[in-house]
C-alpha atoms as a PDB file:
ATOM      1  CA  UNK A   1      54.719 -29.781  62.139  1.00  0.00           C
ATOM      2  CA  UNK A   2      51.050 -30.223  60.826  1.00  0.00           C
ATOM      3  CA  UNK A   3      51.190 -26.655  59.473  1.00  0.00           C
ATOM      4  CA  UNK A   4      54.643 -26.999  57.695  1.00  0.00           C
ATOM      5  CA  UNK A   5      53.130 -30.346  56.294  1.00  0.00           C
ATOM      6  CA  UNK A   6      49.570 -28.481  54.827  1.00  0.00           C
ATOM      7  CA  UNK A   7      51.548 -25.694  53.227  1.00  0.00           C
ATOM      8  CA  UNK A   8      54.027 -28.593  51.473  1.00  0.00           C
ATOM      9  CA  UNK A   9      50.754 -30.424  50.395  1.00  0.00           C
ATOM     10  CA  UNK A  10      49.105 -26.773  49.122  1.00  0.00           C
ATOM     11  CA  UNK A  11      52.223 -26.107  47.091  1.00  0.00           C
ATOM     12  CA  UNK A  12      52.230 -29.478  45.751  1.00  0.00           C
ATOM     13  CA  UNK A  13      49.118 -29.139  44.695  1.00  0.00           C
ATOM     14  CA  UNK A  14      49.523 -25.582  43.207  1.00  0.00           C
ATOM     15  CA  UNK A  15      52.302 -26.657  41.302  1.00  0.00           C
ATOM     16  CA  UNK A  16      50.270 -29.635  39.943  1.00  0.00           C
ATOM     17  CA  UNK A  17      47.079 -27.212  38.787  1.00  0.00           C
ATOM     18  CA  UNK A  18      49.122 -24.842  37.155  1.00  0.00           C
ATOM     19  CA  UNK A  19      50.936 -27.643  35.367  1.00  0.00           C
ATOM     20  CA  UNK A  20      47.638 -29.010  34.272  1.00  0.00           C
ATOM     21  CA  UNK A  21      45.983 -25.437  33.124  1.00  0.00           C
ATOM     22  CA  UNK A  22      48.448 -25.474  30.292  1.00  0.00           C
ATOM     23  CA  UNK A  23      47.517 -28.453  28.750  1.00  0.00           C
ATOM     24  CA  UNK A  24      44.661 -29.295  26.324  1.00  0.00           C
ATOM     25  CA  UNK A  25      41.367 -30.503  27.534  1.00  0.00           C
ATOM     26  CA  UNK A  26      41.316 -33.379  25.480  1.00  0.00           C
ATOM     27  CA  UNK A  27      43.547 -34.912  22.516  1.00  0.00           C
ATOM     28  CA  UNK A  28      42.376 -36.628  19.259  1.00  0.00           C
ATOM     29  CA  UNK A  29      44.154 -39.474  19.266  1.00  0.00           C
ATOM     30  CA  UNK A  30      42.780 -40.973  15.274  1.00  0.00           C
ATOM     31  CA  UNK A  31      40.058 -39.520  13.018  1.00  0.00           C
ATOM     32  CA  UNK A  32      38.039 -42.561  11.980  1.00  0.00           C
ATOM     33  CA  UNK A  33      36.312 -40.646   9.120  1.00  0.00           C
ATOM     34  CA  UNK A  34      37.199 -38.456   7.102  1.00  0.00           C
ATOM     35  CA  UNK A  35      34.442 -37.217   4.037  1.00  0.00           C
ATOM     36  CA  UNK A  36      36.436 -35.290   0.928  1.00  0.00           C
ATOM     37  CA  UNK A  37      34.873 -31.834  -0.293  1.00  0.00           C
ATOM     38  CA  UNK A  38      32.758 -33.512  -2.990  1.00  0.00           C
ATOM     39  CA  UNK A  39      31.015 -36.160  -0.931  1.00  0.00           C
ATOM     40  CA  UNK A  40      30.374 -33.142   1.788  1.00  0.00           C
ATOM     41  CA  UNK A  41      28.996 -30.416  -1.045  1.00  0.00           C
ATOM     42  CA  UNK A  42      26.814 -33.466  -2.682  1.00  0.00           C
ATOM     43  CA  UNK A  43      25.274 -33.859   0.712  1.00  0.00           C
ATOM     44  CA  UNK A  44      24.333 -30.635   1.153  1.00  0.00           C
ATOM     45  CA  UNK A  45      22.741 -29.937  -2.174  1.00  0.00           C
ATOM     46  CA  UNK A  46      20.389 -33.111  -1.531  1.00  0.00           C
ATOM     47  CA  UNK A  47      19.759 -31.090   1.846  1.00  0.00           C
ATOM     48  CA  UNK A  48      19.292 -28.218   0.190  1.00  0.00           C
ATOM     49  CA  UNK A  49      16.733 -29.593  -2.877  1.00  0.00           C
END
């Protein structure tokens, strides 16, 4: 009975990892910022100079 019950719990827990290995790490939920090309390019030239 205790080895029927440790190979339910290892499938159950096989089936759970290989459920999770398909999904994403993380997800962006919002993007606070966003900076348009021109603001980005003008703050690279000041870099730059």
């Amino acid at each position: 009975v205790i080895l029927f019950g440790i190979g339910l719990l290892g499938e159950y827990i096989g089936r759970m990892y290989q459920q999770v290995r398909g999904r994403p790490r993380y997800v962006v939920q919002t993007i606070l910022e966003q900076a348009d090309a021109r603001s980005t390019q003008h703050a690279r030239a000041a870099i730059e100079s």
